[in-house]
Protein backbone atom coordinates (compact mmCIF):
# COMPACT_ATOMS: atom_id res chain seq x y z
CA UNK A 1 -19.34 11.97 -14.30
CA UNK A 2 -20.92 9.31 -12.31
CA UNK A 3 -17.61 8.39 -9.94
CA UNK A 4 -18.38 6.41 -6.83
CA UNK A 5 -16.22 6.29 -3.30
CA UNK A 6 -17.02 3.00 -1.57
CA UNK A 7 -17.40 3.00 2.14
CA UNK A 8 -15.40 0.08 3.91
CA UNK A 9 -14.17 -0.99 6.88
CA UNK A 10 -14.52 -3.60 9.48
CA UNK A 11 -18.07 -4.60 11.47
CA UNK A 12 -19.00 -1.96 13.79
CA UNK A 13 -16.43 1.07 12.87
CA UNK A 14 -19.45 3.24 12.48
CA UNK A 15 -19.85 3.00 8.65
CA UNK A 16 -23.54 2.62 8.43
CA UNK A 17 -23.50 5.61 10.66
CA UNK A 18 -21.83 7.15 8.56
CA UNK A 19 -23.83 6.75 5.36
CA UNK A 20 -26.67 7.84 7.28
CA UNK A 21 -25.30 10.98 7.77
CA UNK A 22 -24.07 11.37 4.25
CA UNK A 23 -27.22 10.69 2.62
CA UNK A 24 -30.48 10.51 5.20
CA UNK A 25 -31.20 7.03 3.68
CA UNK A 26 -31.45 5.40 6.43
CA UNK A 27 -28.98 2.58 5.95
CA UNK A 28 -29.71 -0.18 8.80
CA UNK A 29 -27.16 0.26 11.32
CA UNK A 30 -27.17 -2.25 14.31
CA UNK A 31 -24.71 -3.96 16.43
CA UNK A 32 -23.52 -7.16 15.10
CA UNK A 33 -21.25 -7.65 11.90
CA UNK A 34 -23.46 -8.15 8.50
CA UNK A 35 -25.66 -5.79 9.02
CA UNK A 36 -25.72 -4.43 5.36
CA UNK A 37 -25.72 -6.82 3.65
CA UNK A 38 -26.27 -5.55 -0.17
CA UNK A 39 -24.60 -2.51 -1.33
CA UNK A 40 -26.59 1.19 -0.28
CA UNK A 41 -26.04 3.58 -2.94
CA UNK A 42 -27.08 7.41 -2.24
CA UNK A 43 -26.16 10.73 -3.75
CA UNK A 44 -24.64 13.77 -1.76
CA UNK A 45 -24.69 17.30 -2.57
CA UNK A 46 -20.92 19.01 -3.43
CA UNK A 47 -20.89 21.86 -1.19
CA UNK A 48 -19.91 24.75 -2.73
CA UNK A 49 -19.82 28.42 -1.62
CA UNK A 50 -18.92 30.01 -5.39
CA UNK A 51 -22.74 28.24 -6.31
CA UNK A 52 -24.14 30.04 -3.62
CA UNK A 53 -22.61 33.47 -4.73
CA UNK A 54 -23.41 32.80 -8.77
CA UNK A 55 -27.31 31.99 -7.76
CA UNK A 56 -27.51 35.70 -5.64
CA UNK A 57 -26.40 37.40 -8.31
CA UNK A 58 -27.98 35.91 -11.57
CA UNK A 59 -31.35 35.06 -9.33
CA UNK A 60 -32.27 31.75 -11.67
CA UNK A 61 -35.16 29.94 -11.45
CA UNK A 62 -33.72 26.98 -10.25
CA UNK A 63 -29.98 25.52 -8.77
CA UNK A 64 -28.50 22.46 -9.66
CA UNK A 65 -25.30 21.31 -7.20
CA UNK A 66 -22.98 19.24 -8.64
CA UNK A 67 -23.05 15.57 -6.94
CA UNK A 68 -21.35 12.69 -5.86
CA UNK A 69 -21.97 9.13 -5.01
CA UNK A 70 -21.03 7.23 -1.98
CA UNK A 71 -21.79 3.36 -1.30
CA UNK A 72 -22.02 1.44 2.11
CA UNK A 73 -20.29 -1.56 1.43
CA UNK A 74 -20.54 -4.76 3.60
CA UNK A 75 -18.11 -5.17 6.60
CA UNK A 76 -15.00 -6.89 5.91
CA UNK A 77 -13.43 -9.57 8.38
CA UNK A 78 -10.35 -11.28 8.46
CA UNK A 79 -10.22 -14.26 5.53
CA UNK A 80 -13.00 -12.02 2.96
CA UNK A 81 -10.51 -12.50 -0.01
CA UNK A 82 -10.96 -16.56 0.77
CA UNK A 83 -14.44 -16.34 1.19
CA UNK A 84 -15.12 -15.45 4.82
CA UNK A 85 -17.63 -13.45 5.87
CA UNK A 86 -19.45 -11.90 2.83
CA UNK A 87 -16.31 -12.53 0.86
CA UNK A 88 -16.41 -11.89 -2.68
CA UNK A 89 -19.18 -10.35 -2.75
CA UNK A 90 -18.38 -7.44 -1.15
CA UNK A 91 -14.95 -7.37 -2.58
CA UNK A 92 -17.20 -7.35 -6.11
CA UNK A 93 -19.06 -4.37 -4.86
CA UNK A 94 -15.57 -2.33 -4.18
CA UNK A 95 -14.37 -3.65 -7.67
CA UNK A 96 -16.92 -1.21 -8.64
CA UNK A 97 -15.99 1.88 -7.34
CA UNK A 98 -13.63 4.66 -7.99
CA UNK A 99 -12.26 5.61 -4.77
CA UNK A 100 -11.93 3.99 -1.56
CA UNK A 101 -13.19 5.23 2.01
CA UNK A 102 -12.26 3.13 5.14
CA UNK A 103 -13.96 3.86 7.91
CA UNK A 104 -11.50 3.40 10.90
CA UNK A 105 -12.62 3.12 14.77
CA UNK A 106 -10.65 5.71 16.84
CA UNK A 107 -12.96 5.63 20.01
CA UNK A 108 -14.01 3.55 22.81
CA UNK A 109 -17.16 2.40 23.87
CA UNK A 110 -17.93 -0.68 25.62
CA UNK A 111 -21.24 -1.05 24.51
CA UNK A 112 -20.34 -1.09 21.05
CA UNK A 113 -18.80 -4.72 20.37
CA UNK A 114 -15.28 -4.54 18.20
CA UNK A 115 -15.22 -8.17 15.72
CA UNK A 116 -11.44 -8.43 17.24
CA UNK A 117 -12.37 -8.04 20.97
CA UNK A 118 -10.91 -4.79 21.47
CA UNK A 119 -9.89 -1.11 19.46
CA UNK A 120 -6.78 -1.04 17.52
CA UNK A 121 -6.82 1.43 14.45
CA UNK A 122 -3.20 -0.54 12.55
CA UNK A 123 -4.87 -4.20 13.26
CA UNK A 124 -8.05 -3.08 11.47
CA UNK A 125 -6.49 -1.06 8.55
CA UNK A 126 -4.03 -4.24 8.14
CA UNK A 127 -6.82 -6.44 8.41
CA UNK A 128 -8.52 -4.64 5.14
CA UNK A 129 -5.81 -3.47 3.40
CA UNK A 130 -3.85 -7.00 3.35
CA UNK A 131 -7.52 -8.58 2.03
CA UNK A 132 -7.27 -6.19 -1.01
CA UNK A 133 -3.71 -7.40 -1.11
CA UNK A 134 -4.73 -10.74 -1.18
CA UNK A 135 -7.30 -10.55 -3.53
CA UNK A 136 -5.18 -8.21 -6.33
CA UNK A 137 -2.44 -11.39 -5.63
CA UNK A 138 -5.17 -13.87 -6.67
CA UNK A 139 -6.22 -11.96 -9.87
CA UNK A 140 -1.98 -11.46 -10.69
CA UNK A 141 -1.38 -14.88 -10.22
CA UNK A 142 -4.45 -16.13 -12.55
CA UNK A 143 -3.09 -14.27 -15.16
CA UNK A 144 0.79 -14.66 -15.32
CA UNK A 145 0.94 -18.40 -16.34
CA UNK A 146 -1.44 -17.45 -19.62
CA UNK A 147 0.97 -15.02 -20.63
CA UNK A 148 4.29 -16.36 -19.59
CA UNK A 149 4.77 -18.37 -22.77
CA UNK A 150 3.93 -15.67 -25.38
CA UNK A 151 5.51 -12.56 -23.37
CA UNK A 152 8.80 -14.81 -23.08
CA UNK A 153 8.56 -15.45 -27.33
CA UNK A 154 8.63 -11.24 -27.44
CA UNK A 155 6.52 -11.77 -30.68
CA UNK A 156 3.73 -10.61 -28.86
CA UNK A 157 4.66 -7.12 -28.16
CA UNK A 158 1.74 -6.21 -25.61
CA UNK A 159 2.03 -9.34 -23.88
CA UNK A 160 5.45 -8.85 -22.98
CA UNK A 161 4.51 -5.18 -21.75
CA UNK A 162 1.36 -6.98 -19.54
CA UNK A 163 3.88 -9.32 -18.34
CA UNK A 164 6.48 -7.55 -17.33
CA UNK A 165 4.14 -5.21 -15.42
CA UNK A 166 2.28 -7.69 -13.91
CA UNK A 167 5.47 -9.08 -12.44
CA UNK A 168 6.42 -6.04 -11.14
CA UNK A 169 2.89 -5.32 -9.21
CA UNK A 170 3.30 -9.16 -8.17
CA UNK A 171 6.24 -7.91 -6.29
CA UNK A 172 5.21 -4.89 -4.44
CA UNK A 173 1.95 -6.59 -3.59
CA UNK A 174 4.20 -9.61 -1.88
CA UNK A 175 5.78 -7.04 0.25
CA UNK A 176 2.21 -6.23 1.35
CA UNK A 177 1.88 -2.68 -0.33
CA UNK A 178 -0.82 -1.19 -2.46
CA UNK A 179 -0.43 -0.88 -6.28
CA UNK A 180 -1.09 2.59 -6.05
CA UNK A 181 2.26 2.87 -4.52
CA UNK A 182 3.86 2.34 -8.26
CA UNK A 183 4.08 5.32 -10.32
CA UNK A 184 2.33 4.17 -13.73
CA UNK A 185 2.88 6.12 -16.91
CA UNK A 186 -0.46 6.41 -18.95
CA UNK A 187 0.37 3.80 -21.40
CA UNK A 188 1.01 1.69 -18.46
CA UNK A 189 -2.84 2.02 -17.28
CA UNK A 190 -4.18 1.37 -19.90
CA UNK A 191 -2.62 -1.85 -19.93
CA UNK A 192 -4.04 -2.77 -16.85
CA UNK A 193 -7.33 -0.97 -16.55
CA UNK A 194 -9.41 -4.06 -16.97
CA UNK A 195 -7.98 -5.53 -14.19
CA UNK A 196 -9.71 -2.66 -12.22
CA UNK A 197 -7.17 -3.65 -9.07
CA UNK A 198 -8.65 -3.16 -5.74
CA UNK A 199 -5.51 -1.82 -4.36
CA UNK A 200 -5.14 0.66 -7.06
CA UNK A 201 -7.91 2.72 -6.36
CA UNK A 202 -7.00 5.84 -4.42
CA UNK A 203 -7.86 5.53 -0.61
CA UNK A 204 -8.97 7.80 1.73
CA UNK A 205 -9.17 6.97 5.85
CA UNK A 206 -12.06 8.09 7.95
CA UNK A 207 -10.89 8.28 11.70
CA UNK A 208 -14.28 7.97 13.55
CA UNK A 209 -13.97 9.62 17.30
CA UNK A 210 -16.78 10.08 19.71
CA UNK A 211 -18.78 13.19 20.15
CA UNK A 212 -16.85 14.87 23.44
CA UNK A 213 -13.79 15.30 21.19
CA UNK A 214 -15.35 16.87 18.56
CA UNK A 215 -13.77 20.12 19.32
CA UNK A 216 -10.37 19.18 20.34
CA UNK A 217 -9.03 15.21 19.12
CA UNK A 218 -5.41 16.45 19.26
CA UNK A 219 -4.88 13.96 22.71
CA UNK A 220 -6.69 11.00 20.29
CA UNK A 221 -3.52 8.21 20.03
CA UNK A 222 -5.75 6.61 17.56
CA UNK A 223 -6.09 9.44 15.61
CA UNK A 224 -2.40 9.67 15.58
CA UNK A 225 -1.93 6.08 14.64
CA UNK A 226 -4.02 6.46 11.54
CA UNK A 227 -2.50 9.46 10.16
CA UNK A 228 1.19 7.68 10.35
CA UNK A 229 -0.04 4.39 8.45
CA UNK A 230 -1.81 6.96 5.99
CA UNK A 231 1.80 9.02 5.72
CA UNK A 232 3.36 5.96 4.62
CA UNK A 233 0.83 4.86 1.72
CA UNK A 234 0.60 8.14 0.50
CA UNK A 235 -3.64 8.47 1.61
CA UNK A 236 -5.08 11.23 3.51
CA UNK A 237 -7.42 11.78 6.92
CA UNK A 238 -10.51 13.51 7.64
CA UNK A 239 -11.58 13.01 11.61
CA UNK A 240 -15.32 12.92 11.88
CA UNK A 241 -17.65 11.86 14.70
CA UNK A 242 -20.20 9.67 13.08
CA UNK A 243 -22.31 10.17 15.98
CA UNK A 244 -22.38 14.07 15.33
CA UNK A 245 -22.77 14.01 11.77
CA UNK A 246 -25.77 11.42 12.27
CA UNK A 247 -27.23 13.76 14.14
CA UNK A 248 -26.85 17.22 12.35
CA UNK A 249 -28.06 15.37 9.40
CA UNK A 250 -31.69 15.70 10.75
CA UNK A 251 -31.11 19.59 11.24
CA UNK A 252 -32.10 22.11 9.41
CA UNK A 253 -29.41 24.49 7.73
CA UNK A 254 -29.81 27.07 10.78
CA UNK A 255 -30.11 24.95 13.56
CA UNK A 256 -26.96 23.20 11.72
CA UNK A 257 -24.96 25.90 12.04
CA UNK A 258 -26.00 26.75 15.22
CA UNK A 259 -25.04 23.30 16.96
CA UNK A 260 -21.74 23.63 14.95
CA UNK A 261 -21.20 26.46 16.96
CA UNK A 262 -21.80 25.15 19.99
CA UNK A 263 -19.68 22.30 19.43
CA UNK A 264 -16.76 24.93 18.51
CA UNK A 265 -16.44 23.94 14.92
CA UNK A 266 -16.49 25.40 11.89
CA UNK A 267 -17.54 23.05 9.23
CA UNK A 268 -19.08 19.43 9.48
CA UNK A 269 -16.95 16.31 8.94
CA UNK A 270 -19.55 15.42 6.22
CA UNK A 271 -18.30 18.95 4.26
CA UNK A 272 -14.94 17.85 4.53
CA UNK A 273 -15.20 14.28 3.56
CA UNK A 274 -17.36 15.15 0.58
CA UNK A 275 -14.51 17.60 -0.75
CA UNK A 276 -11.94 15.19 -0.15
CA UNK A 277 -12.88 12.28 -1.69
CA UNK A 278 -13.86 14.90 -4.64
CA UNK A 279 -10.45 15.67 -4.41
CA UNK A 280 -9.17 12.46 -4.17
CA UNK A 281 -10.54 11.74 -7.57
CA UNK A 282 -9.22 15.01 -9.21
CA UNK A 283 -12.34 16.12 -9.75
CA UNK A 284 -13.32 20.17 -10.29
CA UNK A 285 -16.58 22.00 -10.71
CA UNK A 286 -17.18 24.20 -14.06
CA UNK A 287 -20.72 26.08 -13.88
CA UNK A 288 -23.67 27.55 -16.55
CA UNK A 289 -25.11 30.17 -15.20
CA UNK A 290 -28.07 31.99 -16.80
CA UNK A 291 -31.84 33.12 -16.23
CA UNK A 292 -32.66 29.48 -16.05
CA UNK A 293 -30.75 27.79 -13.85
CA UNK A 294 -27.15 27.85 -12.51
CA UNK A 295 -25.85 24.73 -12.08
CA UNK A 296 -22.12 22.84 -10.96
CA UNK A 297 -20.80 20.31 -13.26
CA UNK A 298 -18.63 17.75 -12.72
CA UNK A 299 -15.11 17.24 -14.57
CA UNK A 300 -11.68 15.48 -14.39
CA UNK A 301 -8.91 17.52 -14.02
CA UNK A 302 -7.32 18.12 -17.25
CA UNK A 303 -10.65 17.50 -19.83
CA UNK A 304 -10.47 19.78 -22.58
CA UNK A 305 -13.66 22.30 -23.50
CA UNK A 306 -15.40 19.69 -25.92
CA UNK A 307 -15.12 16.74 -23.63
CA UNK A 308 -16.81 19.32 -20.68
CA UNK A 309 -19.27 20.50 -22.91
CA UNK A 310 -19.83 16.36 -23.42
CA UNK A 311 -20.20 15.99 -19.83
CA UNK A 312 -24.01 18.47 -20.58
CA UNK A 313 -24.82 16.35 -23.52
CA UNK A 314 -23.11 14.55 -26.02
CA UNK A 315 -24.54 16.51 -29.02
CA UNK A 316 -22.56 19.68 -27.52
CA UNK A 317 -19.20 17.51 -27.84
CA UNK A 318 -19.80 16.69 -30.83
CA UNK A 319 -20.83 19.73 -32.66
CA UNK A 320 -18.23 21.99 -30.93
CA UNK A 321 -17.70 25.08 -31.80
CA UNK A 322 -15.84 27.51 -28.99
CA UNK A 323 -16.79 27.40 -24.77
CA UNK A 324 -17.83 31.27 -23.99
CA UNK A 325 -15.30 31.71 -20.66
CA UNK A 326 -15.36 33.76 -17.97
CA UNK A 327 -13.55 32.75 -14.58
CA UNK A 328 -15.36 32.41 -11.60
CA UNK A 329 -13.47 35.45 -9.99
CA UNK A 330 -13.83 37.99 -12.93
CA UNK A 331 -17.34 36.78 -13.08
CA UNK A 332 -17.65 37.90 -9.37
CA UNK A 333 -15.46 41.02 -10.02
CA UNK A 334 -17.14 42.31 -13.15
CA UNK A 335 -21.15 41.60 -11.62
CA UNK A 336 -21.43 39.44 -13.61
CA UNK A 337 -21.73 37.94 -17.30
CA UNK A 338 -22.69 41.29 -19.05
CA UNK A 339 -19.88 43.31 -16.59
CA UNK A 340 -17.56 40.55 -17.52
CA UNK A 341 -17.97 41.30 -21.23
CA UNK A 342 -17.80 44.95 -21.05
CA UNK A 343 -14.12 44.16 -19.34
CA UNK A 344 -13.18 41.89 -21.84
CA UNK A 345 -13.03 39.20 -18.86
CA UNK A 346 -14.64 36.91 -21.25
CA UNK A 347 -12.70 34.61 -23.30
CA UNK A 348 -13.84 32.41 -26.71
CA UNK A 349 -11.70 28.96 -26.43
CA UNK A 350 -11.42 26.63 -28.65
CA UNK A 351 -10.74 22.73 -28.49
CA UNK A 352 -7.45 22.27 -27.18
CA UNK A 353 -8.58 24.88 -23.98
CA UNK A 354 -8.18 22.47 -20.36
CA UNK A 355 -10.98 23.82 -18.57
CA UNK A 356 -10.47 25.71 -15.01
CA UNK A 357 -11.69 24.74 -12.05
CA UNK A 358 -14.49 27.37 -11.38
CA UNK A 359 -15.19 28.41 -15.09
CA UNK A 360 -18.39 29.86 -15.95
CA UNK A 361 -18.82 28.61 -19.36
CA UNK A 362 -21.03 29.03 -22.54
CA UNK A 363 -20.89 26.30 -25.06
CA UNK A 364 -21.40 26.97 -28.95
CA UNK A 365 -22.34 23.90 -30.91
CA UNK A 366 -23.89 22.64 -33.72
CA UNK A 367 -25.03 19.29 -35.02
């Protein structure tokens, strides 16, 4: 599917740190603001227990995980939608991604340096959340003078429909909230998908704590702080330590799960943060499974069986025919594909089938 979270936040929240973590690319992270400077792109693994299960029992020559891409984008300071700092061209670089991830500082170290002197969680999500504001305003307020005249004619039936909704995001965006605060029909975004909004993208907030509370943040004020701004704009948490996941990054899978368990948890931030901004997206997981290979593939929630068998190749879209489905638990249940059969736990669907999360699927085609 080729969707994108970007990682933002201010200088020196730990974002670089992060990305490390995510993808072992090695993404310069040092103490002063600017360090990364162009856009790191890297690809992360979906973790995924049901691929684990599928490959033990069909034994395939190879397994394919689904994936999903993260980029490090440039800190933001104060003044970026008017040019400061990197300015616009980091506010380019979240233009295009799907989902947003801002990276929030809820520790404190006095050898790391904080741009604004000392560690509030609200200034810093204000201070990047009001520069999207700002720069959705400048892009609304471009475009409503062209239109005016024509929308207020009404002969120009989509121009009144741009107008009037432009209007209305004009409004919520003056009382400083996010356009993904208005409840769009589908007609609606379509109207305004080019605009590709900054604030409209879905956000998710990283709340970055040091390593000793790992185990237990539940005394972490910060913490606290960023899960009541994220209550009111509808976004969600995940609580890493960057520091941690930096570090089990250069593990191996055993000696990963053993320093989870010394640490007294049960799953890596990374894991979680991966799934949720999979989530976030409404993304789900279909798989082929066979002698081969058994492989995850990416869909949006809601495709139909021809536009999944698309996401494999396009000729399989095209020449359609009927998606061979069994679900991922009968699959389980039944042994597998041949078990599944003799059960009558597989299903032939047709075009208009919306694909389950967690199919195991056979496309028929022809061209």
């Amino acid at each position: 599917m080729g969707l994108t979270a970007g990682i933002v936040g201010l200088p020196n929240v730990g974002k670089s740190t992060l990305f490390n973590a995510i993808t072992k690319a090695g993404a310069l992270a040092a103490n002063y603001p600017f360090a990364t400077i162009d856009p790191n792109v890297g690809v992360v693994e979906v973790p995924d227990n049901r691929l684990d299960t599928l490959t033990s029992m069909v034994q395939p020559k190879k397994t394919i995980p689904t994936i999903f891409e993260f980029t490090d984008i440039a800190g933001i300071v104060r003044g970026a939608s008017k040019g400061e700092g990197l300015g616009n061209q980091f506010l380019s670089h979240i233009r295009e991604v799907d989902a947003i991830v801002q990276v929030v500082r809820a520790f404190e170290d006095s050898n790391v340096t904080h741009v604004d002197g000392d560690v509030s969680p609200i200034r810093d999500i204000e201070t990047i959340n009001l520069e999207l504001i700002f720069a959705d305003l400048e892009v609304v307020e471009k475009r409503l003078p062209k239109i005016e005249k024509k929308a207020q004619l009404k002969v120009d039936k989509e121009a009144v429909v741009e107008y009037d909704l432009l209007k209305q995001i004009h409004s919520v965006l003056m009382d400083n909230q996010p356009i993904r605060t208005i409840n769009f029909n589908e007609n609606e975004k379509k109207t305004i998908k080019h605009f590709n909004f900054l604030t409209q993208k879905p956000m998710l907030y990283v709340a970055n704590i040091s390593e000793d509370e790992i185990a237990d943040y539940s005394e972490n004020t910060l913490v606290k702080e960023i899960e009541e701004q994220a209550s009111k704009d509808g976004s969600e948490v995940v609580v890493i330590s960057a520091k941690i996941e930096a570090e089990l990054s250069e593990l191996e899978e055993d000696e990963k799960t053993m320093f989870l368990s010394d640490l007294g948890v049960e799953e890596s931030g990374l894991d979680k943060l991966v799934r949720t901004s999979y989530d976030l997206l409404g993304l789900e997981t279909f798989f082929t499974a066979g002698p081969q290979e058994v492989r995850a593939w990416t869909f949006k929630k809601g495709m139909k069986a021809p536009a999944c068998a698309g996401v494999i190749h396009t000729d399989f879209e095209k020449g359609f025919i009927r998606a061979e489905t069994i679900a991922y638990q009968d699959f389980v249940a039944c042994g597998g594909e041949s078990g599944a059969k003799d059960q009558g736990k597989m299903r032939l669907e047709g075009k208009e089938y919306v694909v389950k999360d967690g199919d195991v699927m056979h496309f028929r085609f022809n061209v």
